[in-house]
Protein backbone atom coordinates (compact mmCIF):
# COMPACT_ATOMS: atom_id res chain seq x y z
CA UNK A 1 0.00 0.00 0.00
CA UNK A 2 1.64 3.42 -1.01
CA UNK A 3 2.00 6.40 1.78
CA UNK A 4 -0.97 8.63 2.09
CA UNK A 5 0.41 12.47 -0.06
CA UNK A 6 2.00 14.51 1.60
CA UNK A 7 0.08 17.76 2.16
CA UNK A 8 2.81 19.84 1.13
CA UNK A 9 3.04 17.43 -2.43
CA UNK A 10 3.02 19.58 -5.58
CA UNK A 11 -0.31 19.40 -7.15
CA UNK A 12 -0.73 18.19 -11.02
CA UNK A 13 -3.05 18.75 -13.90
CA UNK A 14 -4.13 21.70 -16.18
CA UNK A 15 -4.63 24.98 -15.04
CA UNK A 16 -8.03 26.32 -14.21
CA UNK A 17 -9.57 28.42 -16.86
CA UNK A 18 -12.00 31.44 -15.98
CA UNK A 19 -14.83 30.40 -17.37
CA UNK A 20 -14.80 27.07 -15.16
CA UNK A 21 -18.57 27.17 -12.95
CA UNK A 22 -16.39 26.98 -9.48
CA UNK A 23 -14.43 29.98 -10.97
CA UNK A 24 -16.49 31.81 -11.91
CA UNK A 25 -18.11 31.33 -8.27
CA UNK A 26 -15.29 32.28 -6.83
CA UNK A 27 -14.12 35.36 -9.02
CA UNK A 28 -10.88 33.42 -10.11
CA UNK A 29 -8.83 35.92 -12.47
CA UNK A 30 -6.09 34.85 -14.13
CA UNK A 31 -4.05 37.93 -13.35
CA UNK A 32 -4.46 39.51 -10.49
CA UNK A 33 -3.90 42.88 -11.90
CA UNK A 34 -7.01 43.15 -13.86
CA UNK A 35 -9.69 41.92 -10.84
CA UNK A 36 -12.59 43.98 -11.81
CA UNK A 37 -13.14 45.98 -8.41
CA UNK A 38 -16.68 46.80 -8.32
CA UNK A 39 -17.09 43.57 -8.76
CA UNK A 40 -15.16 42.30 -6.38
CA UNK A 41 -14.33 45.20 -3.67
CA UNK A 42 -12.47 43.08 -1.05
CA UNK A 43 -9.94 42.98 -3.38
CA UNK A 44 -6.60 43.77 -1.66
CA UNK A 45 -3.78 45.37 -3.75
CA UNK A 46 -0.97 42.76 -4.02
CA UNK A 47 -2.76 40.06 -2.83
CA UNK A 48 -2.42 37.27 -5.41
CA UNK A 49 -2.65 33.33 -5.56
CA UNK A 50 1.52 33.18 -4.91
CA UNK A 51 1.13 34.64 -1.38
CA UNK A 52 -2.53 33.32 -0.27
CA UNK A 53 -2.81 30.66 2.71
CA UNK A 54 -4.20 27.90 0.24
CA UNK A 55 -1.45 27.77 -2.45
CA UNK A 56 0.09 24.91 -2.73
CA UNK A 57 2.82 25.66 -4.91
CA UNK A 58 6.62 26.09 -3.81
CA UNK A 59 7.68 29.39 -2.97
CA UNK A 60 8.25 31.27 -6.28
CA UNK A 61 6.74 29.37 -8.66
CA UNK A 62 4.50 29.78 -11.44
CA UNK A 63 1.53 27.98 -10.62
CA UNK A 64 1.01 25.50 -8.29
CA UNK A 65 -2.16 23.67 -6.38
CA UNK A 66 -5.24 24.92 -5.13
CA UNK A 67 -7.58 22.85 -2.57
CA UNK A 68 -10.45 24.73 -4.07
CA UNK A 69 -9.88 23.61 -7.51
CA UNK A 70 -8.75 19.88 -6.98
CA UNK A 71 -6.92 18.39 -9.67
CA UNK A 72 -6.06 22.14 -11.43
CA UNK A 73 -3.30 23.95 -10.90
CA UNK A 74 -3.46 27.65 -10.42
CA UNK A 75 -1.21 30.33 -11.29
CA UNK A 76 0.78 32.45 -8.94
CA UNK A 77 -0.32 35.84 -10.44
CA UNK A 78 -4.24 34.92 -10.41
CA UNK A 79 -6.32 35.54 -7.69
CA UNK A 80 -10.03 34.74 -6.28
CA UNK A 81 -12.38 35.71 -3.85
CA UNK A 82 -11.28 32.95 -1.16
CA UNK A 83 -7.47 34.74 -1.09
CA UNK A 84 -6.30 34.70 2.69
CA UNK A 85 -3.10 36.31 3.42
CA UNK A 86 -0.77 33.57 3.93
CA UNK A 87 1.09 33.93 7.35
CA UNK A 88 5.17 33.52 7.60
C-alpha cells in the first residue's frame, strides 16, 4: 500500500480556466492585476494566488495547487475571492 500524499506534495493537472462554474463562483482571475473591483471590492492590492494561505505551490513558482480547484493547478499571479493572506 503506497504512503498517504503529503500535504505539502506539488499538485498536477491543467490549469483552471476562468470560465470554469467553481471559478467563476469564486471570481478566479487569471491575473491579479485586472480583478474587476466593483465587482469584487475586497480585493486587496498585491494580494495574489503566490502569497494566499491555500497555495500549494513552492515558494516562487509559477503555478502551483489549489484545494479549491482539486486536480487544477493555479497560477501564482491569479487571484479569487477565497485569497487569505498567507502567514510567515
Amino acid at each position: 500500500m503506497a504512503p498517504p500524499a503529503s500535504p505539502t506534495a506539488v499538485a498536477t493537472g491543467p490549469l483552471v480556466d476562468e470560465k470554469d462554474p467553481a471559478a467563476v463562483a469564486l471570481g478566479y482571475t487569471a491575473d491579479a492585476s485586472k480583478v474587476d473591483k466593483t465587482k469584487h471590492p475586497q480585493y486587496v492590492a498585491g494580494s495574489a494566488c503566490s502569497n494566499c494561505a491555500l497555495y500549494q505551490g513552492a515558494a516562487g513558482s509559477a503555478q502551483g495547487g489549489c484545494p479549491l480547484f482539486p486536480g487544477k493547478q493555479v497560477l501564482g499571479k491569479a487571484w479569487c475571492n477565497a485569497w487569505a493572506k498567507k502567514v510567515a
